[in-house]
PDB file of N, CA and C in Angstrom:
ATOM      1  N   UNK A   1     102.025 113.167 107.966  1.00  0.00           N
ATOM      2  CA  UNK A   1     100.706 112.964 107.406  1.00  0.00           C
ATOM      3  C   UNK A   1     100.019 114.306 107.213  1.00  0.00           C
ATOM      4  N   UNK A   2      99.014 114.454 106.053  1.00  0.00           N
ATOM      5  CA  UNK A   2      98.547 115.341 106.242  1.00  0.00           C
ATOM      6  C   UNK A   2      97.255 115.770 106.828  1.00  0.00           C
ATOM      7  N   UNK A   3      96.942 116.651 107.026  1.00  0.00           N
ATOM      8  CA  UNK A   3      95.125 116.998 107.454  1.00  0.00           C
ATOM      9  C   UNK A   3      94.401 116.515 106.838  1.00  0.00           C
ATOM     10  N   UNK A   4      94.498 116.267 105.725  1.00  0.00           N
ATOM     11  CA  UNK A   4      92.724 115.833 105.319  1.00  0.00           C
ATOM     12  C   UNK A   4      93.203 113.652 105.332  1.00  0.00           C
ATOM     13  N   UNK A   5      94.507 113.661 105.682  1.00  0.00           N
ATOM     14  CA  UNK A   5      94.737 111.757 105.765  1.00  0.00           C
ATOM     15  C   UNK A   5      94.002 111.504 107.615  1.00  0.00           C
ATOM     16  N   UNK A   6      94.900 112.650 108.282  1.00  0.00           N
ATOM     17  CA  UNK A   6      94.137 112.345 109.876  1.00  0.00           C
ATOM     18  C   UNK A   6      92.906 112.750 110.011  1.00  0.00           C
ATOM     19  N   UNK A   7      92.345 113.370 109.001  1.00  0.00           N
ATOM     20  CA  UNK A   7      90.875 113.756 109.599  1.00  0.00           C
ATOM     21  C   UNK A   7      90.337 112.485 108.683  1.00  0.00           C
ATOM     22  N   UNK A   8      90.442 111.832 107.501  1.00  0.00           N
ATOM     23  CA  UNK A   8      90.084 110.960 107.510  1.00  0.00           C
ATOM     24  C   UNK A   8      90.317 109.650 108.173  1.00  0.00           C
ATOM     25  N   UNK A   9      91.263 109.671 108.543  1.00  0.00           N
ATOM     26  CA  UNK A   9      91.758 108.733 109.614  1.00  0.00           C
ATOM     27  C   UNK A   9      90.624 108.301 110.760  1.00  0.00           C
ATOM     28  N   UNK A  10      90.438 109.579 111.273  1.00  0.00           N
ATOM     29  CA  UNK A  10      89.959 109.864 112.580  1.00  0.00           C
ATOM     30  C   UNK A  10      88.264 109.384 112.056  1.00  0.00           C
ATOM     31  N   UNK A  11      87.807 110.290 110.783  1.00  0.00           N
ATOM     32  CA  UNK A  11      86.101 109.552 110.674  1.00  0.00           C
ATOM     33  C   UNK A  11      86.112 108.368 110.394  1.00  0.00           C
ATOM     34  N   UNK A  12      87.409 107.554 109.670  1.00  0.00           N
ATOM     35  CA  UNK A  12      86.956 105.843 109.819  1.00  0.00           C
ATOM     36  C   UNK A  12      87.397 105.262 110.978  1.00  0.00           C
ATOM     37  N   UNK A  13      87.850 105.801 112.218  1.00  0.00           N
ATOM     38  CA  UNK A  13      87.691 105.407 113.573  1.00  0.00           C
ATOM     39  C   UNK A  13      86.438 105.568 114.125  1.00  0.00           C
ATOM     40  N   UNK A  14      86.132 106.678 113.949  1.00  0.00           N
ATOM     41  CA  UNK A  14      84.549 107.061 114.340  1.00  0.00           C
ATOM     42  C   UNK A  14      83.651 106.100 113.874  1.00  0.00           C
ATOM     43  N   UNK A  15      83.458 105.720 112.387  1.00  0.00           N
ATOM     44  CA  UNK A  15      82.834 104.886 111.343  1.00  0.00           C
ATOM     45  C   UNK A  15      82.860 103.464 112.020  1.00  0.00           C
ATOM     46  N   UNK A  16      83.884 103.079 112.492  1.00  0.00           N
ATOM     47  CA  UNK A  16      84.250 101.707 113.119  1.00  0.00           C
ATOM     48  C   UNK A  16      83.988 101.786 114.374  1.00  0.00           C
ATOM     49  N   UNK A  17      83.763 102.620 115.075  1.00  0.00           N
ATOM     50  CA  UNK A  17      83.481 102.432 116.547  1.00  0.00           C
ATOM     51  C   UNK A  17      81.865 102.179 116.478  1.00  0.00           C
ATOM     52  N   UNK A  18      81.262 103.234 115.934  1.00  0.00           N
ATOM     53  CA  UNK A  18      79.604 103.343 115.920  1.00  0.00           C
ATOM     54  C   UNK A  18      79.425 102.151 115.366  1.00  0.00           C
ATOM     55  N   UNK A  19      79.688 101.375 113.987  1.00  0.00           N
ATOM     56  CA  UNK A  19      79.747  99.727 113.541  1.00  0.00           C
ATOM     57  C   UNK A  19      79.307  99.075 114.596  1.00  0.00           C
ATOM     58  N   UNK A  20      80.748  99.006 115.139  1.00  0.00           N
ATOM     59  CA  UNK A  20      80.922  97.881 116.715  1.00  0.00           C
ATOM     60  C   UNK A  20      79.898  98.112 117.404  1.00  0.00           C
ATOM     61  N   UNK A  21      79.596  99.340 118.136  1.00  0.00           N
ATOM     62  CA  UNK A  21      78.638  99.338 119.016  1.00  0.00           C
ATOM     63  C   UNK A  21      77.182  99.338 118.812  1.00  0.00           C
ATOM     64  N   UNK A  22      76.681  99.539 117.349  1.00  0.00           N
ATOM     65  CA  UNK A  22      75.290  98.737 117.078  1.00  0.00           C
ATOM     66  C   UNK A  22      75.212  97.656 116.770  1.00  0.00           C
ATOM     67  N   UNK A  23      76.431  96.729 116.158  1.00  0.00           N
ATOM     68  CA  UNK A  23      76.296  95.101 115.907  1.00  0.00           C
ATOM     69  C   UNK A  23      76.094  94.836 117.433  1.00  0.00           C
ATOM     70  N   UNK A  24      77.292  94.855 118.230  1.00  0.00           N
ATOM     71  CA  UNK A  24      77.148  94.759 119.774  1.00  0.00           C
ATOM     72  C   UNK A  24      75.834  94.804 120.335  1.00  0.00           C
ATOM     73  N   UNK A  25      75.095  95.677 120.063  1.00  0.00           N
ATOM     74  CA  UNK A  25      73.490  96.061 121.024  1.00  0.00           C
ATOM     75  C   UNK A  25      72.674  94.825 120.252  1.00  0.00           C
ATOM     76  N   UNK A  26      72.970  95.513 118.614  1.00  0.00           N
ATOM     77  CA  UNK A  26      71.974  94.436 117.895  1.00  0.00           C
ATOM     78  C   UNK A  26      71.746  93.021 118.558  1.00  0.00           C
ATOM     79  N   UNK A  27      73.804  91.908 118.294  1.00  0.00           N
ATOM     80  CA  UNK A  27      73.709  90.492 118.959  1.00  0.00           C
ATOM     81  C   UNK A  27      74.176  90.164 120.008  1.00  0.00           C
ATOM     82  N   UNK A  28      74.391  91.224 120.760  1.00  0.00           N
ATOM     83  CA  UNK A  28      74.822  90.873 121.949  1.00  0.00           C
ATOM     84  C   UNK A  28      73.797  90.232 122.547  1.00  0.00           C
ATOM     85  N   UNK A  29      73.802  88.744 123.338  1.00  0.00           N
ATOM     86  CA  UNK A  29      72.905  88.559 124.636  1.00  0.00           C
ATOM     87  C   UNK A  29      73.626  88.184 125.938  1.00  0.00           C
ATOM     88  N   UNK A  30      72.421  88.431 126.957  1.00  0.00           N
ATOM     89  CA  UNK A  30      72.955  87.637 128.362  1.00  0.00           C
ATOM     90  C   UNK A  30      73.576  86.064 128.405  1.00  0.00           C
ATOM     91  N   UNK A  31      73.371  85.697 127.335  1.00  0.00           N
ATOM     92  CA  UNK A  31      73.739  84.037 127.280  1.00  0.00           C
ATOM     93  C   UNK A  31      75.566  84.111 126.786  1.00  0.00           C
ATOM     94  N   UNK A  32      75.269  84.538 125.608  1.00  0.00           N
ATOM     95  CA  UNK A  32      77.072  84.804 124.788  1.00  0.00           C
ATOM     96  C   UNK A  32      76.823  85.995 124.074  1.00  0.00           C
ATOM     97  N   UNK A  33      78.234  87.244 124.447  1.00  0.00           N
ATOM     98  CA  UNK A  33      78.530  87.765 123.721  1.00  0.00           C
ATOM     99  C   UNK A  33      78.658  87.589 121.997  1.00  0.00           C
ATOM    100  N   UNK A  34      77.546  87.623 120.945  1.00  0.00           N
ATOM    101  CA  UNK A  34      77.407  87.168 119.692  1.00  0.00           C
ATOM    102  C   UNK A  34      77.986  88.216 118.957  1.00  0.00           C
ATOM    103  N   UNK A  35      77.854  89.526 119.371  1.00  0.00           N
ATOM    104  CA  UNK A  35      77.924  90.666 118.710  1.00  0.00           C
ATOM    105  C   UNK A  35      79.472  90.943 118.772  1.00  0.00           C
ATOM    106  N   UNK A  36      80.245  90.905 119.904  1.00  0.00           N
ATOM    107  CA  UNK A  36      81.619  90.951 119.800  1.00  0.00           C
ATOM    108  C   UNK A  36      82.052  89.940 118.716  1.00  0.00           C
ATOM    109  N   UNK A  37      82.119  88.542 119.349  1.00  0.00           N
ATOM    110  CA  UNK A  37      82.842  87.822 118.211  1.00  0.00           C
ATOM    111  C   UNK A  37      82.326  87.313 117.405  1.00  0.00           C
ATOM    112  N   UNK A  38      81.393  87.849 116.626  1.00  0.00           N
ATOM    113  CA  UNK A  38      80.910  88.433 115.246  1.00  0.00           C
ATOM    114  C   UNK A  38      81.829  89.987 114.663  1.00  0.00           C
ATOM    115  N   UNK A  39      81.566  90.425 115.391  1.00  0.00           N
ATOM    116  CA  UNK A  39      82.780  92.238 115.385  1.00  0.00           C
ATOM    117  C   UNK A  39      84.324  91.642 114.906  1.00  0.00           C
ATOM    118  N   UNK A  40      84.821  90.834 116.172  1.00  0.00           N
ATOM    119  CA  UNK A  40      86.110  90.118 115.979  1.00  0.00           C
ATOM    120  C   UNK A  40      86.390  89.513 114.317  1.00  0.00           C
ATOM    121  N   UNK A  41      85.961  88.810 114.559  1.00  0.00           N
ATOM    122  CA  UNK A  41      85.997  88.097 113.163  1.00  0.00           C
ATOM    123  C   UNK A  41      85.466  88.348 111.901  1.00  0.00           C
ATOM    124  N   UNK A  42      84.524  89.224 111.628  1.00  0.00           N
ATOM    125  CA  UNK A  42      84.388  90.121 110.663  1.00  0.00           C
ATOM    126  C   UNK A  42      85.687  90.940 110.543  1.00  0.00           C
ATOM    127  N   UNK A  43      86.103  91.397 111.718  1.00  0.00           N
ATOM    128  CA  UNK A  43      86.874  92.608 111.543  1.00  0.00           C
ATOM    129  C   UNK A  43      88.276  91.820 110.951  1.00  0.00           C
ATOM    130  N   UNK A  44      88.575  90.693 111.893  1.00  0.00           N
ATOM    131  CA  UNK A  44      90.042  89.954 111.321  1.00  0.00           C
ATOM    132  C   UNK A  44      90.172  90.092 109.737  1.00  0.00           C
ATOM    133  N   UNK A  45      88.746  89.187 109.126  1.00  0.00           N
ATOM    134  CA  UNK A  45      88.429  88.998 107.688  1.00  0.00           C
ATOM    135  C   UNK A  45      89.088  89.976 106.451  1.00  0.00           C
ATOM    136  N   UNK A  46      88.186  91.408 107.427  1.00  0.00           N
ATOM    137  CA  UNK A  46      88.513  92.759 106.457  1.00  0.00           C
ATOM    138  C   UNK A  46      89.389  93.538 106.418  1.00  0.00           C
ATOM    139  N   UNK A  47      90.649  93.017 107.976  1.00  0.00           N
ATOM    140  CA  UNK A  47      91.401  93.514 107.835  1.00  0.00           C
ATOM    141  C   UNK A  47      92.814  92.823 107.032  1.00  0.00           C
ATOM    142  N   UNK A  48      92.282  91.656 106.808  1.00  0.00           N
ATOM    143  CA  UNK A  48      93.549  91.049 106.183  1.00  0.00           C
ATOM    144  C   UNK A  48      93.576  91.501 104.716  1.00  0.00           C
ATOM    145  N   UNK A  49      92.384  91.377 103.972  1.00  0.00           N
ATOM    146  CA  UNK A  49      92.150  91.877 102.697  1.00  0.00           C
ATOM    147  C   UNK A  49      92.368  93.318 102.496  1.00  0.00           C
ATOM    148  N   UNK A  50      92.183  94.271 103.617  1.00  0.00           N
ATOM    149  CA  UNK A  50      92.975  95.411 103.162  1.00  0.00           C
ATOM    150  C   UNK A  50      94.105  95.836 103.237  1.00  0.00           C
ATOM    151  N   UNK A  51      94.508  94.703 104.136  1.00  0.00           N
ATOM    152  CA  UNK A  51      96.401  94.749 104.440  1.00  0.00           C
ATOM    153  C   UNK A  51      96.809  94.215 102.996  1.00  0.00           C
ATOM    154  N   UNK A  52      96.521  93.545 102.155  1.00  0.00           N
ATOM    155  CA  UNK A  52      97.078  93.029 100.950  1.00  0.00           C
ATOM    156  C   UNK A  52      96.349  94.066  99.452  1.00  0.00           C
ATOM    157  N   UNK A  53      95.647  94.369 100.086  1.00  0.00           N
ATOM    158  CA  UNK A  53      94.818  95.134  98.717  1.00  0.00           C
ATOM    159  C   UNK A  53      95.048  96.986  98.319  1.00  0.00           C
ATOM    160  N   UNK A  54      95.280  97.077  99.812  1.00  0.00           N
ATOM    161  CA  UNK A  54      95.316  98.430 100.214  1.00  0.00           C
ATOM    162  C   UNK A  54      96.941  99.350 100.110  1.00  0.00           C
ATOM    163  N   UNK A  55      97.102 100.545  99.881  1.00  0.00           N
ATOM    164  CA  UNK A  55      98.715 100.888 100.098  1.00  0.00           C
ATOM    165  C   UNK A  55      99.263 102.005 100.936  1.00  0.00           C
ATOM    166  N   UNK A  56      99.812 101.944 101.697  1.00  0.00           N
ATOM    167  CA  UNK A  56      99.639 103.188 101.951  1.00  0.00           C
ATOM    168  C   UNK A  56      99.146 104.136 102.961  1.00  0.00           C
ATOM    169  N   UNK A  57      98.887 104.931 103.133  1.00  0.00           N
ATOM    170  CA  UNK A  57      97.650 105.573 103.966  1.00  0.00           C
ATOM    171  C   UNK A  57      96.326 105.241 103.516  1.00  0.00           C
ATOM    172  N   UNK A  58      95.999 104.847 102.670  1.00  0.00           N
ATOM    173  CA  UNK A  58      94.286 104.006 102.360  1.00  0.00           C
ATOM    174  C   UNK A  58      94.454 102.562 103.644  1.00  0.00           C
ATOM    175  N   UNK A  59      95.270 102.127 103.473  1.00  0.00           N
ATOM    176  CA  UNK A  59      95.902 100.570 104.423  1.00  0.00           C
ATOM    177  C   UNK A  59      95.408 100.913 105.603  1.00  0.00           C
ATOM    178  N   UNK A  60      96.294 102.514 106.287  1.00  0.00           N
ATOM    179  CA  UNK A  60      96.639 102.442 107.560  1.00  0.00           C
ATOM    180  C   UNK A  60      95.019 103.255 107.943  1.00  0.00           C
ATOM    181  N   UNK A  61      94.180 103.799 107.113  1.00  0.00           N
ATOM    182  CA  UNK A  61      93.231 104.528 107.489  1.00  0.00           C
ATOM    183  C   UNK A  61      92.067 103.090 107.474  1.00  0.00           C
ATOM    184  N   UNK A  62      92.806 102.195 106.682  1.00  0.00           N
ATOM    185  CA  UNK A  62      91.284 100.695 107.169  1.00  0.00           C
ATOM    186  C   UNK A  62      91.336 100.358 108.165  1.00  0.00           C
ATOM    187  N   UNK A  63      93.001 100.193 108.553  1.00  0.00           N
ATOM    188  CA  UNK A  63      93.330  99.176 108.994  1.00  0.00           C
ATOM    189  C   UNK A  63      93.386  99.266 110.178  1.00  0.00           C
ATOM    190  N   UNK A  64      93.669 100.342 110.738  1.00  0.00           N
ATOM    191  CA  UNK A  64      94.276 101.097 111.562  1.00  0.00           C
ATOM    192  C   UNK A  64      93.072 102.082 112.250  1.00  0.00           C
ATOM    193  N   UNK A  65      92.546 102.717 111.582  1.00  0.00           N
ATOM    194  CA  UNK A  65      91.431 103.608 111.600  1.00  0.00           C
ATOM    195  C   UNK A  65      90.367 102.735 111.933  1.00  0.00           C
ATOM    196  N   UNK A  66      89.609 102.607 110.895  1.00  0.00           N
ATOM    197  CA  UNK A  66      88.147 102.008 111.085  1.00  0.00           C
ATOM    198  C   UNK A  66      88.243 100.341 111.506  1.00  0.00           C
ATOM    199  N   UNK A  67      89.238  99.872 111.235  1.00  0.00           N
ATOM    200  CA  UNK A  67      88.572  98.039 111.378  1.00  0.00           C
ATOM    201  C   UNK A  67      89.459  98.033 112.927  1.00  0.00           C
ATOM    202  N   UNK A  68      90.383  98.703 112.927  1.00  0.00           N
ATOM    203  CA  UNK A  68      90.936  99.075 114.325  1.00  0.00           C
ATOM    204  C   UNK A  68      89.870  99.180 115.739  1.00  0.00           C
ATOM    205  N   UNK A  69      89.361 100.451 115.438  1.00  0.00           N
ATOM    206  CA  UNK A  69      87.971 100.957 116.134  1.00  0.00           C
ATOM    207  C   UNK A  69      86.831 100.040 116.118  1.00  0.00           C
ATOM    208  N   UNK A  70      86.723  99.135 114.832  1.00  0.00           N
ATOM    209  CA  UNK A  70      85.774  98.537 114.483  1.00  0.00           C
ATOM    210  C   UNK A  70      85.696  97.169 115.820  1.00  0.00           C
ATOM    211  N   UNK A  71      87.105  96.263 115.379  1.00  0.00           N
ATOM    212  CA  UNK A  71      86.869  95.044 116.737  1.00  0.00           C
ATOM    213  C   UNK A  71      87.665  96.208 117.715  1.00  0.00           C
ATOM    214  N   UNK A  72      87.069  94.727 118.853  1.00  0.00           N
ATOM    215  CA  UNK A  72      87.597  94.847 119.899  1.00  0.00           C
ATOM    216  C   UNK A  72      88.012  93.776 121.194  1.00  0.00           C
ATOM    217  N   UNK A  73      89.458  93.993 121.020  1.00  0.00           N
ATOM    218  CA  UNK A  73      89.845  92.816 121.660  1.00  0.00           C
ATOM    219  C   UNK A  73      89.482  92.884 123.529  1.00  0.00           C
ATOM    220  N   UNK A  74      89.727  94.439 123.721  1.00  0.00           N
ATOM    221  CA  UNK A  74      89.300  94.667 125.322  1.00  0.00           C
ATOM    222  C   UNK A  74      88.147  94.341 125.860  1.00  0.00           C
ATOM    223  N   UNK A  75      87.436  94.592 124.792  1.00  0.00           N
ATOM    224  CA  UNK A  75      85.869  94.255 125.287  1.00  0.00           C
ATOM    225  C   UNK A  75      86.078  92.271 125.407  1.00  0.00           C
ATOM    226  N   UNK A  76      86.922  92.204 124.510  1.00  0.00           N
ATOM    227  CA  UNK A  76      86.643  90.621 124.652  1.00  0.00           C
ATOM    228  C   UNK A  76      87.111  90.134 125.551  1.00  0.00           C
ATOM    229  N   UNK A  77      88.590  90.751 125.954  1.00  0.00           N
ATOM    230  CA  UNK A  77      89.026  89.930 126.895  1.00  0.00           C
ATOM    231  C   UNK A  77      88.354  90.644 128.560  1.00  0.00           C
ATOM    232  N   UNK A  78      87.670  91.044 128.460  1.00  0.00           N
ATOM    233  CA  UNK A  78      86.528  91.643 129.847  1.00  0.00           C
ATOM    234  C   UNK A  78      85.836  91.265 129.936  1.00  0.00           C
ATOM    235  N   UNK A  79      85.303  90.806 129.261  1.00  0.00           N
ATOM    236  CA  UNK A  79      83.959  89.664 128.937  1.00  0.00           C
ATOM    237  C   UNK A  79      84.373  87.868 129.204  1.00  0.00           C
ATOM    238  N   UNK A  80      85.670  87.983 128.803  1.00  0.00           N
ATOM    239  CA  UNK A  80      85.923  86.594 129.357  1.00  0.00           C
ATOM    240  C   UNK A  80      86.399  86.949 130.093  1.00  0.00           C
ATOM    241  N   UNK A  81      87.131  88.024 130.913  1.00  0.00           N
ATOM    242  CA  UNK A  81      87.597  87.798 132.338  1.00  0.00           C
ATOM    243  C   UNK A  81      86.562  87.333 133.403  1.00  0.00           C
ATOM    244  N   UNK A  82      85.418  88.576 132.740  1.00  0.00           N
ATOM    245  CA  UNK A  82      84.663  88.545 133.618  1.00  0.00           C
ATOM    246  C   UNK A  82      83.643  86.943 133.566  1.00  0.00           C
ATOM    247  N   UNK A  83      83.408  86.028 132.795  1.00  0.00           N
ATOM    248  CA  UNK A  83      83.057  84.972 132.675  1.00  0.00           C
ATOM    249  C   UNK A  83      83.882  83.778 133.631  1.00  0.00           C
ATOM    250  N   UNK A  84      85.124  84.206 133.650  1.00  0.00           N
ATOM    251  CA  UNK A  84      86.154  83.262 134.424  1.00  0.00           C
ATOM    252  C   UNK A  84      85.710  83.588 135.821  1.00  0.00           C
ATOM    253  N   UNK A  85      85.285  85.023 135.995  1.00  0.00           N
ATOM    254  CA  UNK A  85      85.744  85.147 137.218  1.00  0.00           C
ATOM    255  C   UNK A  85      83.735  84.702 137.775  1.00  0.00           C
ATOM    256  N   UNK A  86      82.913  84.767 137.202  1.00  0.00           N
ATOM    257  CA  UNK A  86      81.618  84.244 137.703  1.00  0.00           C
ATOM    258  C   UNK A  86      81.750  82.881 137.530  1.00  0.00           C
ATOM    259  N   UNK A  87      83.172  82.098 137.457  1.00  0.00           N
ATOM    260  CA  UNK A  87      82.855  80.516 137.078  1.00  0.00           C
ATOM    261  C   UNK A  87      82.213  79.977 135.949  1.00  0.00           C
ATOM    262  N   UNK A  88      81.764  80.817 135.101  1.00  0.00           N
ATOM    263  CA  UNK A  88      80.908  80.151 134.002  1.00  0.00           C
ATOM    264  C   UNK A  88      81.806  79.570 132.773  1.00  0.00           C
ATOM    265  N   UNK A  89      82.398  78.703 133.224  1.00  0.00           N
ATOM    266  CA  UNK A  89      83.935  78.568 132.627  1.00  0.00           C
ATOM    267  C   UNK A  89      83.695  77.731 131.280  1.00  0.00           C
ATOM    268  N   UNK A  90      82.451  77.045 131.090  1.00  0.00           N
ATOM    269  CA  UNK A  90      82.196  76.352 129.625  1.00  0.00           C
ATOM    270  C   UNK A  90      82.289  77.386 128.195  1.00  0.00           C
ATOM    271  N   UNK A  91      81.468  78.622 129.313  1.00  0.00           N
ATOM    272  CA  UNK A  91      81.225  79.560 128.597  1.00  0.00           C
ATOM    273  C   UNK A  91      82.363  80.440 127.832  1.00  0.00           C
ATOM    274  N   UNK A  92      82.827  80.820 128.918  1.00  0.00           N
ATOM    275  CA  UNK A  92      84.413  81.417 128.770  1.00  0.00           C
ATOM    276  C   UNK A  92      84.995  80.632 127.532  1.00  0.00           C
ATOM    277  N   UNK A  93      85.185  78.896 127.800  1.00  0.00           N
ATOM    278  CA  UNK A  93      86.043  78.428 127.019  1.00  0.00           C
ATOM    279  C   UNK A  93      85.768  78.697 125.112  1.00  0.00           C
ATOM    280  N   UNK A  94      83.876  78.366 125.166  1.00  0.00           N
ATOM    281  CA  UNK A  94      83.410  78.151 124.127  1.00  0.00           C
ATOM    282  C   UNK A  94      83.921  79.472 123.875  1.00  0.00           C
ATOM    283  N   UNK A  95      84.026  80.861 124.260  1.00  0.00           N
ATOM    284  CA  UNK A  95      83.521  82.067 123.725  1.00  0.00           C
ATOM    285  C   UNK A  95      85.247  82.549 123.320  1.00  0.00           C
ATOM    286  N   UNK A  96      86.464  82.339 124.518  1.00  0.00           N
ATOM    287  CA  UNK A  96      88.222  82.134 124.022  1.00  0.00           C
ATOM    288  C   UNK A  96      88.202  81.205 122.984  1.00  0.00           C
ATOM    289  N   UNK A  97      87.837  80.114 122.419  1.00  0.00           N
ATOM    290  CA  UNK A  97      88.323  79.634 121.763  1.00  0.00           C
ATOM    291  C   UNK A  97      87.727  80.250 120.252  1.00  0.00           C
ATOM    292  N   UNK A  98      86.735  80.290 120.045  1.00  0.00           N
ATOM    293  CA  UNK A  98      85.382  80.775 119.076  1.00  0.00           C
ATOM    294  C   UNK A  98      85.868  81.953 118.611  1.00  0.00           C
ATOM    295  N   UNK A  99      86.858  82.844 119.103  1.00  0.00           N
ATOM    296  CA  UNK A  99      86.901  84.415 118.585  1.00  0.00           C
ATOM    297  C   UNK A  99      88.361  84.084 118.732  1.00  0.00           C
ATOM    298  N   UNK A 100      89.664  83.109 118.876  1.00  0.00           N
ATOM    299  CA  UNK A 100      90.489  83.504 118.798  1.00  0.00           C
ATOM    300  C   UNK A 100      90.679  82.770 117.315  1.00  0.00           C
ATOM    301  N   UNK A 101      90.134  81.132 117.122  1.00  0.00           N
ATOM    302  CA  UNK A 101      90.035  80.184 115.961  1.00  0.00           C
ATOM    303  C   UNK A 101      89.428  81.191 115.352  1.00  0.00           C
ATOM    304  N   UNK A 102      88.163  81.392 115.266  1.00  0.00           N
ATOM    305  CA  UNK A 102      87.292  82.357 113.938  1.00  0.00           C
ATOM    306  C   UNK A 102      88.182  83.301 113.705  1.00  0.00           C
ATOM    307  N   UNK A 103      88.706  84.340 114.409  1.00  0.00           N
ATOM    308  CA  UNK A 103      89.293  85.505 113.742  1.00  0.00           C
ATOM    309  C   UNK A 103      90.605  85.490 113.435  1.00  0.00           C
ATOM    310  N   UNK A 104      91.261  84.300 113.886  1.00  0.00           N
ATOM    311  CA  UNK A 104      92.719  84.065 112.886  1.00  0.00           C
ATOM    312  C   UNK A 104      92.362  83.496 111.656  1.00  0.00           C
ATOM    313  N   UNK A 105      91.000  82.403 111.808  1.00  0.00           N
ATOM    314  CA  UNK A 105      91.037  81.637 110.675  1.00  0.00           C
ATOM    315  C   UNK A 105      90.364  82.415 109.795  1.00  0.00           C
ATOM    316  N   UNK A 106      89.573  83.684 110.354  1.00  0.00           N
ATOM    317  CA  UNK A 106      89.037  84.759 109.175  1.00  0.00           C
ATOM    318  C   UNK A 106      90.243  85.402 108.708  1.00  0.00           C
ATOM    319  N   UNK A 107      90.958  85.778 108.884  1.00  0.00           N
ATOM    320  CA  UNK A 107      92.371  86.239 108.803  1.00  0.00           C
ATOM    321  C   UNK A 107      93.123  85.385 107.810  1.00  0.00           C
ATOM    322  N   UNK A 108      93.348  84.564 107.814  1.00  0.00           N
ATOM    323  CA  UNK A 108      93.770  83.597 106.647  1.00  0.00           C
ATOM    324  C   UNK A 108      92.866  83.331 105.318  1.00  0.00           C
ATOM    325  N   UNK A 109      91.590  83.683 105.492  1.00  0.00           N
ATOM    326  CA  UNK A 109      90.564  83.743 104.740  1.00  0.00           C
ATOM    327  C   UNK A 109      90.977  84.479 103.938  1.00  0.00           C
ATOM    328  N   UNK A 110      91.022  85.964 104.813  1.00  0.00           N
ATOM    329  CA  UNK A 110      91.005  86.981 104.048  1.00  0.00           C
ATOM    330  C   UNK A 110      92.094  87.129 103.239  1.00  0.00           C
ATOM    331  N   UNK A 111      93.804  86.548 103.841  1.00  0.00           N
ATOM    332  CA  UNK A 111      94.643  86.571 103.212  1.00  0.00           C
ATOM    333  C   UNK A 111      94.278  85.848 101.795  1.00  0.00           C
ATOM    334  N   UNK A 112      93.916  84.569 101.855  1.00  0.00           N
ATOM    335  CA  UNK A 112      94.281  83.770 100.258  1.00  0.00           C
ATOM    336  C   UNK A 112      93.090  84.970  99.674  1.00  0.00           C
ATOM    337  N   UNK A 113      91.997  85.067 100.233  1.00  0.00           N
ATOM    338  CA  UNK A 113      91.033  85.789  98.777  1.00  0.00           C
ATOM    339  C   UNK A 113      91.670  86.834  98.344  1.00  0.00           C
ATOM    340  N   UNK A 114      92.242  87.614  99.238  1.00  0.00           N
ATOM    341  CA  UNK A 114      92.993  88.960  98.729  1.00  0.00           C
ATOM    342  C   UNK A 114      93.758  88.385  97.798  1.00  0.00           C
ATOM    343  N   UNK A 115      95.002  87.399  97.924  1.00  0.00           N
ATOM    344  CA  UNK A 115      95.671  87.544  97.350  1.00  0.00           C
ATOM    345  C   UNK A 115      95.730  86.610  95.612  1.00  0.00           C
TER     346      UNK A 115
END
């Protein structure tokens, strides 16, 4: 790869991290994480459409780079660990099922529109 593909690489990681973490502040509440799996599933959406639209190093700098950085599955699954582990287990369920259905089924979304 060259320098100016990893340095762009690297600012749409940057680009996608800062994303995540003001949607996050924006909908995040004490009740349900909104802002993650909103992040999640946005991110599934946009990354399927640039996996089909995209070629290349443009692909791997969406895909890979920014929508990469952008969700985040760690945060999610810490958030439901940590939900399992305070017992709040309705919560947990609504919030595992809600971001794994939404962001595959954004994912399939994104596939037919892309294609």
């Amino acid at each position: 790869m060259s320098a100016a593909v990893i340095a762009t690489f690297a600012a749409a990681a940057v680009l996608g991290a800062w994303l995540r973490v003001g949607l996050a502040a924006t909908l995040n509440r004490p009740s349900f994480p909104v802002g993650t799996l909103v992040t999640n599933v946005v991110g599934s959406f946009l990354a399927a459409v640039a996996s089909v639209r995209l070629d290349g190093s443009f692909a791997t700098i969406a895909t890979v780079g920014a929508l990469g950085a952008f969700t985040t599955f760690s945060t999610f699954a810490n958030e439901l660990a940590d939900d399992l582990g305070t017992r709040r287990l309705g919560r947990a369920g609504a919030y595992g099922a809600l971001t794994v259905v939404g962001a595959v089924g954004a994912a399939c979304l994104g596939l037919a529109v892309a294609r």
